[in-house]
Protein backbone atom coordinates (compact mmCIF):
# COMPACT_ATOMS: atom_id res chain seq x y z
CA UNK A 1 0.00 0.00 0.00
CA UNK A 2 2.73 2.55 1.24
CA UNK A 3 4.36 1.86 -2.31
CA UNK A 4 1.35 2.62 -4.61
CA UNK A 5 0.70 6.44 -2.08
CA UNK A 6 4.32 7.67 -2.80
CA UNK A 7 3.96 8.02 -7.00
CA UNK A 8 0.40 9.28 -6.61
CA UNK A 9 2.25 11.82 -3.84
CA UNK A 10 5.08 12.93 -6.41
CA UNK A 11 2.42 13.65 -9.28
CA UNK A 12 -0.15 15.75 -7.22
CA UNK A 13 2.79 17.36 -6.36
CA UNK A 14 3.92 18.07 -10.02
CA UNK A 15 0.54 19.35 -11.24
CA UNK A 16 0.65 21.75 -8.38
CA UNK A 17 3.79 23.51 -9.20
CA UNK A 18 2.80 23.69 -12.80
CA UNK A 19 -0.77 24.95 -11.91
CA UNK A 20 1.41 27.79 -9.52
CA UNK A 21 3.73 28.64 -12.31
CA UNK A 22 0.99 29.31 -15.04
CA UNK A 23 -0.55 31.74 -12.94
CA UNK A 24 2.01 33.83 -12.87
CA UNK A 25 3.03 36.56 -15.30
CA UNK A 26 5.74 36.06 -17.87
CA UNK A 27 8.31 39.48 -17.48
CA UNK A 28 9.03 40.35 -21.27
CA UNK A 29 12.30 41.12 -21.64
CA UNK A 30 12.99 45.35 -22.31
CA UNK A 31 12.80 46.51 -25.74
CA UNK A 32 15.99 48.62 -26.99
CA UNK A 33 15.67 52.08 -28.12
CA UNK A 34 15.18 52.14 -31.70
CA UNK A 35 18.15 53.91 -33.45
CA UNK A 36 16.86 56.67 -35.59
CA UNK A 37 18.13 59.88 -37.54
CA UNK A 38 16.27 63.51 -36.76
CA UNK A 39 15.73 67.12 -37.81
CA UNK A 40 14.19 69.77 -35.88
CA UNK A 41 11.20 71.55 -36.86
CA UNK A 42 12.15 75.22 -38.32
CA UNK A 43 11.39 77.97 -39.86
CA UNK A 44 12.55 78.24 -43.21
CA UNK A 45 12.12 79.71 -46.78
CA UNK A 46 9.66 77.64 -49.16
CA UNK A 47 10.26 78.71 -52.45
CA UNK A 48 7.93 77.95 -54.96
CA UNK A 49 9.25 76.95 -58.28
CA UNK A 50 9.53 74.80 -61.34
CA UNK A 51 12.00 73.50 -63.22
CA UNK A 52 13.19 71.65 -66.65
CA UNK A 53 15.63 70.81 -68.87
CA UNK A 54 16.78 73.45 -71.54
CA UNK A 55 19.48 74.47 -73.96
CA UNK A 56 21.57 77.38 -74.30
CA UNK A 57 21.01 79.47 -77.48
CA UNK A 58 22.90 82.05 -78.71
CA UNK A 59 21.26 85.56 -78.75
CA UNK A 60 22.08 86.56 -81.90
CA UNK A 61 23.47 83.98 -84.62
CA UNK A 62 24.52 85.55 -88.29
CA UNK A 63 25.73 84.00 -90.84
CA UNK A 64 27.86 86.10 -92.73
CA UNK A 65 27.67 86.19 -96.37
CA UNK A 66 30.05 88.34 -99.18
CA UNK A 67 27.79 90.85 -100.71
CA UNK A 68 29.62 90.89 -103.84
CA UNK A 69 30.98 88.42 -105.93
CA UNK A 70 34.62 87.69 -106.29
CA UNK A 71 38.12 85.44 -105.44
CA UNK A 72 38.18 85.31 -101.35
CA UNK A 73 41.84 86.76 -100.46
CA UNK A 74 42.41 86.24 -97.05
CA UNK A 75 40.64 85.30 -93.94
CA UNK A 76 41.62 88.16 -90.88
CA UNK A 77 40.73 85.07 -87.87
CA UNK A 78 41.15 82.19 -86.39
CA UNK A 79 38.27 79.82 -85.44
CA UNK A 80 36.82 80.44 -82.35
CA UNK A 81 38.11 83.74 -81.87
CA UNK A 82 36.72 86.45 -80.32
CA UNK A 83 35.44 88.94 -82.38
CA UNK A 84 34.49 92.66 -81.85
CA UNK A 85 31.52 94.37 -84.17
CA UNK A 86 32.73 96.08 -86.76
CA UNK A 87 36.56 94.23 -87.03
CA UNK A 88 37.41 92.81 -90.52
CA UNK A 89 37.18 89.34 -90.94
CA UNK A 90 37.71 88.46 -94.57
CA UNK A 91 38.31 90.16 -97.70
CA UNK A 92 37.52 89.78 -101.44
CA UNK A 93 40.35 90.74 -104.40
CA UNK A 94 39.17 94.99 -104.58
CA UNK A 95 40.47 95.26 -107.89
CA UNK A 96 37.99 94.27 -110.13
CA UNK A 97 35.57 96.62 -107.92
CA UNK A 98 38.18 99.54 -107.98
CA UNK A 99 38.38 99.43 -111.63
CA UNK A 100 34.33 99.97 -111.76
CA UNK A 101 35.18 102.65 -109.66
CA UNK A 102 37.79 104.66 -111.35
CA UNK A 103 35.27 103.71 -114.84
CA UNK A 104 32.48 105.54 -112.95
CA UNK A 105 34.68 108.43 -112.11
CA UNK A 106 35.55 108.90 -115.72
CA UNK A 107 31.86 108.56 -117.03
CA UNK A 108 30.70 111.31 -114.31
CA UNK A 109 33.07 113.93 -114.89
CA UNK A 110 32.57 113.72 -118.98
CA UNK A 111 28.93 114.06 -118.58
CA UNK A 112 29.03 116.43 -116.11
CA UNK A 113 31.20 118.84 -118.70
CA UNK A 114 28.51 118.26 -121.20
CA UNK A 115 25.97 119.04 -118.81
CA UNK A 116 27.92 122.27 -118.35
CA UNK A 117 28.03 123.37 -122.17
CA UNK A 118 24.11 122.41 -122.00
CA UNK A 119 23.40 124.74 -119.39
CA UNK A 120 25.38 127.52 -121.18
CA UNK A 121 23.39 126.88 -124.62
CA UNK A 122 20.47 126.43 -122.71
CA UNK A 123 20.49 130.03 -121.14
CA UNK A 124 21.62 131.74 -124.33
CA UNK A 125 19.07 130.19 -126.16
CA UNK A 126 16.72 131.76 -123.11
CA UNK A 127 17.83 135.22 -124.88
CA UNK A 128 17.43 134.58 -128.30
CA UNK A 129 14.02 133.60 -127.76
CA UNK A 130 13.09 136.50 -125.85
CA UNK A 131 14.41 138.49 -128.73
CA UNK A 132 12.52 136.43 -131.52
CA UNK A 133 16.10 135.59 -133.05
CA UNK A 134 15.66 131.72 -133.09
CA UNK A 135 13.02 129.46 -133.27
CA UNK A 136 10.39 128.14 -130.47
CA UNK A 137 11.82 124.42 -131.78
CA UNK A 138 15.30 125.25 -131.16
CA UNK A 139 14.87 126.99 -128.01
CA UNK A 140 12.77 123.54 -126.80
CA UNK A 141 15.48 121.61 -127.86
CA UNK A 142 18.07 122.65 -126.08
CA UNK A 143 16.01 123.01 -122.99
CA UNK A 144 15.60 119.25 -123.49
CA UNK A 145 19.50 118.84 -124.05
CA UNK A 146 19.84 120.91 -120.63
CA UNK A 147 17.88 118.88 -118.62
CA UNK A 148 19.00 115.31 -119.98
CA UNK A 149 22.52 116.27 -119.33
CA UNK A 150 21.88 117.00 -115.54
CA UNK A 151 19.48 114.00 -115.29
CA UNK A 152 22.44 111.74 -116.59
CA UNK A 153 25.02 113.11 -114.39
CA UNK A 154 22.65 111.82 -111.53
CA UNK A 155 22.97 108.55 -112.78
CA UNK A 156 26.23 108.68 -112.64
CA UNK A 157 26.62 110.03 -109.39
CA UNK A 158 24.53 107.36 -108.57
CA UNK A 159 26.83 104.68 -110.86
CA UNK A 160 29.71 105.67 -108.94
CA UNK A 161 28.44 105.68 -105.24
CA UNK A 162 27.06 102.02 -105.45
CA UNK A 163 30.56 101.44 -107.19
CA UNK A 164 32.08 102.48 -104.58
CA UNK A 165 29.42 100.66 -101.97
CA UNK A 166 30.93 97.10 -103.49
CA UNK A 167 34.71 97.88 -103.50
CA UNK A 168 33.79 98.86 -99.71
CA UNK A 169 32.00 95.37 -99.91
CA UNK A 170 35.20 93.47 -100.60
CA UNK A 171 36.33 93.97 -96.67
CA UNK A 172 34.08 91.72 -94.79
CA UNK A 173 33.28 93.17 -91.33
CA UNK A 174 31.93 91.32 -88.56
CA UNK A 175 28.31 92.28 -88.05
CA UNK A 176 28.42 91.96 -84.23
CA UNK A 177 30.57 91.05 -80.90
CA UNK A 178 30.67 87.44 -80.12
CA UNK A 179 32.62 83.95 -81.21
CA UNK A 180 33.69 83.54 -85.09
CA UNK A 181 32.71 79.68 -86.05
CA UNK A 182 34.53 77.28 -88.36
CA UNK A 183 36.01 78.60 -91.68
CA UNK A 184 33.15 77.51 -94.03
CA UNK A 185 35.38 78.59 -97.39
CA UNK A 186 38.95 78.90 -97.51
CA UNK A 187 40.77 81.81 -99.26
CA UNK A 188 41.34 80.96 -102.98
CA UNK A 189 37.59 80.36 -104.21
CA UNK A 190 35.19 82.11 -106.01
CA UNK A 191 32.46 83.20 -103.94
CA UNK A 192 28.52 84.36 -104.85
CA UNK A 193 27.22 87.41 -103.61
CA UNK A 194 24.52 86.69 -101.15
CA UNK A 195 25.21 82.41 -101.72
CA UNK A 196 28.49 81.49 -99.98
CA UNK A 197 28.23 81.13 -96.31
CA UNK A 198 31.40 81.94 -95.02
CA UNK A 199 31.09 81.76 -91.43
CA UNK A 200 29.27 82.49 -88.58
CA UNK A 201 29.29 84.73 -85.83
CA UNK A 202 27.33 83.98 -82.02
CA UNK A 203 26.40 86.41 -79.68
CA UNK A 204 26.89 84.65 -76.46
CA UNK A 205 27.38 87.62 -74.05
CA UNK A 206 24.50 87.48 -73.27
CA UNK A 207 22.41 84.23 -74.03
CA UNK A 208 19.13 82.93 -73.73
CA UNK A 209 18.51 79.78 -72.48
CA UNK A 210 14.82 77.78 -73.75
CA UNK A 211 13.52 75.40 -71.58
CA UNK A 212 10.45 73.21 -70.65
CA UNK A 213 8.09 72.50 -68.33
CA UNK A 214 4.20 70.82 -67.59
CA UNK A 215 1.58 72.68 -68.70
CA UNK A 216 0.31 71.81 -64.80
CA UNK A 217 2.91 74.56 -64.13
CA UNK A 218 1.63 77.20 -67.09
CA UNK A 219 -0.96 78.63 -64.59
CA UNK A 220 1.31 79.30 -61.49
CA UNK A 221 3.98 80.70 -64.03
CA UNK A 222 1.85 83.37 -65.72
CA UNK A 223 0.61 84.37 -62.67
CA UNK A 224 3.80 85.20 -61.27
CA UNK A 225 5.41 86.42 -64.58
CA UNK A 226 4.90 89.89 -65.42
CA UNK A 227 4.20 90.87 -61.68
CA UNK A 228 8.01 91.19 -60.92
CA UNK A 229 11.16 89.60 -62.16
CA UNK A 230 11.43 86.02 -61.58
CA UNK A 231 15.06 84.88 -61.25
CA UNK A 232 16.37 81.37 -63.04
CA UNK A 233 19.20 79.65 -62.26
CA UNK A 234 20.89 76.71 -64.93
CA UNK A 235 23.26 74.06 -63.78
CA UNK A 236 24.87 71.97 -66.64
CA UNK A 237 23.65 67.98 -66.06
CA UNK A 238 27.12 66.51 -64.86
CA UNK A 239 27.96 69.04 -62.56
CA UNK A 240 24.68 69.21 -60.36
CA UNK A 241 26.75 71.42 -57.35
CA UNK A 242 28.49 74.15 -59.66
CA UNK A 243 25.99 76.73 -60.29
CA UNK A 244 26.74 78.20 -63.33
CA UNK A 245 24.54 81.39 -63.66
CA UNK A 246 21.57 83.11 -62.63
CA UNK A 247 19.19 85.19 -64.71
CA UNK A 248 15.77 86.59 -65.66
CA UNK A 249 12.26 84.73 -67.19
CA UNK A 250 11.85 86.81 -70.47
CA UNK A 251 9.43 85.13 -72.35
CA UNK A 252 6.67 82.23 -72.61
CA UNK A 253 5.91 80.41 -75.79
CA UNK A 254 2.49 81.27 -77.27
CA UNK A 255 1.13 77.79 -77.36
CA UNK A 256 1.52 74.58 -75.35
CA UNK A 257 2.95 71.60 -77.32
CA UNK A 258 0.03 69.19 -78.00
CA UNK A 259 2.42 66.39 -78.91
CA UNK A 260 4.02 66.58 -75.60
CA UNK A 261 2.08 68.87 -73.28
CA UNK A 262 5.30 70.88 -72.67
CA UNK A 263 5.51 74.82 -72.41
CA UNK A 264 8.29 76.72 -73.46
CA UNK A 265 10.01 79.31 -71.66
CA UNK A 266 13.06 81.58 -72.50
CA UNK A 267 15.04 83.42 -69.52
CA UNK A 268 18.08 85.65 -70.26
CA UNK A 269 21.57 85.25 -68.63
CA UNK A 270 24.48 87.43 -68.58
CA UNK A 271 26.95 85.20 -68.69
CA UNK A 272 29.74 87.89 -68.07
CA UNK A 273 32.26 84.30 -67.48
CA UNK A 274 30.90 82.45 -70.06
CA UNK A 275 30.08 79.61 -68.42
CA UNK A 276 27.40 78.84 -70.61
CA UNK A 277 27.62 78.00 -74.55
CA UNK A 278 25.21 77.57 -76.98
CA UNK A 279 23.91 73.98 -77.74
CA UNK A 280 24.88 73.34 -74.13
CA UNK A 281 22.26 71.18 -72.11
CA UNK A 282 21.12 72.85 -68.53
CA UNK A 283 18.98 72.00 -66.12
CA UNK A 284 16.70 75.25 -65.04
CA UNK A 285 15.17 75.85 -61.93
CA UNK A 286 12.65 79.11 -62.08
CA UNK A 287 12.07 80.66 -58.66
CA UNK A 288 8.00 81.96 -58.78
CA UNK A 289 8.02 83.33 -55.49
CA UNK A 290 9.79 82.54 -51.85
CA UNK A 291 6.94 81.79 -48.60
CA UNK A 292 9.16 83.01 -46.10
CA UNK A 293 8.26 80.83 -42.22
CA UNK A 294 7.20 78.17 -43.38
CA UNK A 295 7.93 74.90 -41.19
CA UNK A 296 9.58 72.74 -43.96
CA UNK A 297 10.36 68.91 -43.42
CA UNK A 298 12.44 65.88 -45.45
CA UNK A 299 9.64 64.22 -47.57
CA UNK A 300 10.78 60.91 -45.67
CA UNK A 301 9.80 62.28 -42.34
CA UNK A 302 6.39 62.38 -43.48
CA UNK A 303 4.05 59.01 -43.33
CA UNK A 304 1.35 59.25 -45.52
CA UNK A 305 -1.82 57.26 -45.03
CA UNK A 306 -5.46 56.81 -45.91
CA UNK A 307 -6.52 58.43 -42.68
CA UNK A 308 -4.27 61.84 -43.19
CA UNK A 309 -0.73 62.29 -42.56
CA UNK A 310 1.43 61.62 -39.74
CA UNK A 311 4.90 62.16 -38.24
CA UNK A 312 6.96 60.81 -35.19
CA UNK A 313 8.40 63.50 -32.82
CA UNK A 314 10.89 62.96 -29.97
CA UNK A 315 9.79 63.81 -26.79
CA UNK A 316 11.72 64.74 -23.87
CA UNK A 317 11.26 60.99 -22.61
CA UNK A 318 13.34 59.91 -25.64
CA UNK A 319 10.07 58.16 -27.16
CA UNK A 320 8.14 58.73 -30.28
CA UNK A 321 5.16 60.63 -30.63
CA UNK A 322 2.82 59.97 -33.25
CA UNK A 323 1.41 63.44 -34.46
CA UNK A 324 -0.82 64.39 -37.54
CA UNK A 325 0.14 66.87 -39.62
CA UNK A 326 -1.18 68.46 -42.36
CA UNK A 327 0.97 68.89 -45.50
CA UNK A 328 1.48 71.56 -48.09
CA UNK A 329 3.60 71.16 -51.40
CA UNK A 330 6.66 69.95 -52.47
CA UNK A 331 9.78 72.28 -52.12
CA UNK A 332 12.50 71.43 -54.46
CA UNK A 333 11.70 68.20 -54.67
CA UNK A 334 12.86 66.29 -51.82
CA UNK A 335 10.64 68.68 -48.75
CA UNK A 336 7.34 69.34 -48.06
CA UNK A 337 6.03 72.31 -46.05
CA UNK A 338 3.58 71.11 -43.02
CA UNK A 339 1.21 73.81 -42.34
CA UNK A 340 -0.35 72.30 -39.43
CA UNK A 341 0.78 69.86 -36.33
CA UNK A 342 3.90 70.98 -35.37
CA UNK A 343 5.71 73.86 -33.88
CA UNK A 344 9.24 75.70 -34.38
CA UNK A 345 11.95 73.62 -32.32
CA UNK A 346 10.44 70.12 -32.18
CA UNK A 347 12.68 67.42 -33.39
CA UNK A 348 11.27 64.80 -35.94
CA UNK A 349 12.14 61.48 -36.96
CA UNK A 350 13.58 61.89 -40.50
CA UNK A 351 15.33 58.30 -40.70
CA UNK A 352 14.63 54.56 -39.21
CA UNK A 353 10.98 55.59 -39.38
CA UNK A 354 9.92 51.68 -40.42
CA UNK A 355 11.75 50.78 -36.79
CA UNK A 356 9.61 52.94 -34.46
CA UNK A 357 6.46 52.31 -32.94
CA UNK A 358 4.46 54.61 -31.41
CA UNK A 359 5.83 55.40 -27.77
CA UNK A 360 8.47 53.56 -28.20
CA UNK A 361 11.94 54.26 -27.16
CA UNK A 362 14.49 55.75 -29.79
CA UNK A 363 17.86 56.54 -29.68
CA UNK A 364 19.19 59.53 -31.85
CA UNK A 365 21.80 58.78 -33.91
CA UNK A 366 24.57 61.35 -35.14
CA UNK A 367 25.26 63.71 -31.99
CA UNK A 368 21.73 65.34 -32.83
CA UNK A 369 19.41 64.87 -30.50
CA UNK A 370 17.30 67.39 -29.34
CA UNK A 371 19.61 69.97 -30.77
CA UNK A 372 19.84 67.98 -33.94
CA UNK A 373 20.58 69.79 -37.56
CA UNK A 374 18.20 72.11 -38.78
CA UNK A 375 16.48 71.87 -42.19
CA UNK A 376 19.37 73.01 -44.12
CA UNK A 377 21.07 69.92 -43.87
CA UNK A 378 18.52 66.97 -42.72
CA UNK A 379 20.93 63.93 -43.41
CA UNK A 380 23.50 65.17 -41.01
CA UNK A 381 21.22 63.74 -38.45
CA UNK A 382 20.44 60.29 -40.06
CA UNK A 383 24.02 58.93 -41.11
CA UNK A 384 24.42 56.40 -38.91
CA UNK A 385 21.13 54.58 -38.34
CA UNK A 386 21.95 51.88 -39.93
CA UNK A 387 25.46 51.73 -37.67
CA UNK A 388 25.03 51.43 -33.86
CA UNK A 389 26.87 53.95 -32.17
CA UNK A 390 28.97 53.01 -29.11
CA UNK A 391 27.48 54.58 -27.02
CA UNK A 392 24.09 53.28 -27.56
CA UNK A 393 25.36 50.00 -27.05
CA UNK A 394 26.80 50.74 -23.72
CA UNK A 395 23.34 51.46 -22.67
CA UNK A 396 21.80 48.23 -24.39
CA UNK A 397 20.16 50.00 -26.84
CA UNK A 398 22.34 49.37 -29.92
CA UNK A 399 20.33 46.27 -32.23
């Protein structure tokens, strides 16, 4: 009997202790601070603007053409140089033209002596008549002879100056300041008046530069245009952080494109260093108009849901706050202005916002903390999310 009592004993005595231990609580272990990146929440300039990819054009391109016909002599340039309005740039053999000249010269000064003996029988015939001694024939006559011989040394004043309007013709001047192009023709050949292209000449102090954007934008950008200057700005593609040159919206294209839905716009740049060239791809940012306080975050601080928008800020526990916001536009591309929610000098979760929950613990990375970067420079504060710091792992909070 004793023997069967003792193994009911021990397993009454089992089922106790495992009735006593599931009735008390399991102690979850603590969660670590979540390591995160901030920025605080200031105010900041939100300027409103669009942008697109244009081209540099020149703002005046001639091509410069001989005006006479004749054997090119000489070309006064080298390609590419720079060339000042008015400076000679080619010239065409003179001597045919001077000949037509010195011809000219000749033909005026023999009719204009028998234009002179006309005038003298003219105005003695003017006596005679008066006196009945010749006829009314004769006297008409050489009142006809008077005035054809005056008439004809017109002409040849006339033969003479456009004479000497092509001889002048046979130095090729450049028509304005800018850069000479390639040589088209090389001295030797025959070139056609008005025909030949010889060169060309590009005004590229100052340029324009034409560039696109949505028709969404057309509205916003007529509405601003006109009211006060609005100031570009054109970087060339490859070298995003050189700014090149800033200058002024001068113009928008009459018509949308229908293929493409694209509007044209043309701005005007000094470009007293010539940093920009014609042909040369840009890309243009036009500045509208600047909201000046405007609390302006990272786009990737902002959560976006179907029930609004939302943001975590850092409290003065070290935990995240869930907060709604409510959002305004873009601003240049990678911000958005919050108009409602938070306040100047909170500090905002801009990176590791997929590790934090709401209330939960976080750990600033970066030195920032509550005095984190402002919005100047938002990814100061979220470098090293992704790498523990030491100290947070002397602390436990490093994952």
């Amino acid at each position: 009997m004793p023997r069967t009592v003792l193994p009911l004993l021990l397993a009454l005595t089992l089922c106790l202790a495992c009735l006593a231990g599931c009735d008390r609580k399991k102690v979850a272990p603590p969660q670590r601070p979540a390591p995160v990146g901030v920025v605080r929440a200031e105010l900041a300039d939100a300027p409103l603007a669009v942008r697109g990819v244009g081209h540099v054009t020149a703002m005046r391109t001639v091509t410069v053409t001989p005006q006479v016909t004749g054997k090119l002599l000489a070309m006064h340039f080298a390609e590419g140089d720079w060339v000042r309005e008015g400076q000679q740039l080619a010239s065409i053999d003179p001597q045919p033209f001077q000949a037509r000249v010195d011809e000219a010269v000749g033909t005026l000064g023999r009719d204009w002596a028998k234009a002179d003996q006309s005038t003298r029988d003219y105005l003695r015939y003017r006596e005679l008549i008066r006196k009945q001694v010749v006829s009314q024939e004769d006297f008409d006559q050489r009142k006809a002879d008077f005035e054809a011989a005056w008439q004809q040394v017109k002409a040849d004043q006339a033969t003479l100056a456009s004479a000497r309007i092509d001889l002048g013709y046979c130095r090729i001047l450049s028509p304005l300041e800018g850069v000479a192009g390639y040589q088209q023709v090389k001295p030797g050949n025959i070139v056609t008046a008005n025909t030949t292209s010889l060169f060309t000449v590009n005004q590229v102090r100052p340029v324009f530069v034409r560039f696109s954007v949505t028709e969404g934008d057309l509205a916003q950008v007529r509405r601003h245009f006109g009211a006060r200057p609005v100031p570009v700005s054109a970087r060339v593609p490859k070298e995003e952080q050189d700014l090149k040159e800033f200058g002024t919206l001068t113009a928008i294209d009459n018509a949308v494109d229908v293929q493409t839905g694209m509007i044209s716009l043309q701005a005007r740049f000094d470009n007293k260093d010539l940093a920009l060239w014609p042909g040369q791809f840009v890309n243009v940012t036009a500045t509208l108009d600047v909201e000046q306080g405007r609390i302006v975050l990272p786009f990737d601080a902002v959560m976006n849901r179907q029930d609004g928008s939302f943001v975590y800020v850092v409290t003065e526990k070290s935990t995240a706050e869930l907060r709604r916001v409510k959002t305004g536009r873009m601003v240049e591309r990678t911000r958005i202005v919050v108009e409602e929610g938070l306040s100047p000098g909170e500090t905002v979760i801009s990176e590791g916002v997929v590790r934090v929950a709401p209330g939960g613990a976080v750990l600033v990375q970066g030195g920032a903390g509550q005095g984190g970067s402002g919005l100047d420079k938002p990814s100061e504060a979220g470098q090293a999310p992704d790498k523990p710091a030491g100290a947070g792992q002397g602390k436990g909070g490093g994952q």
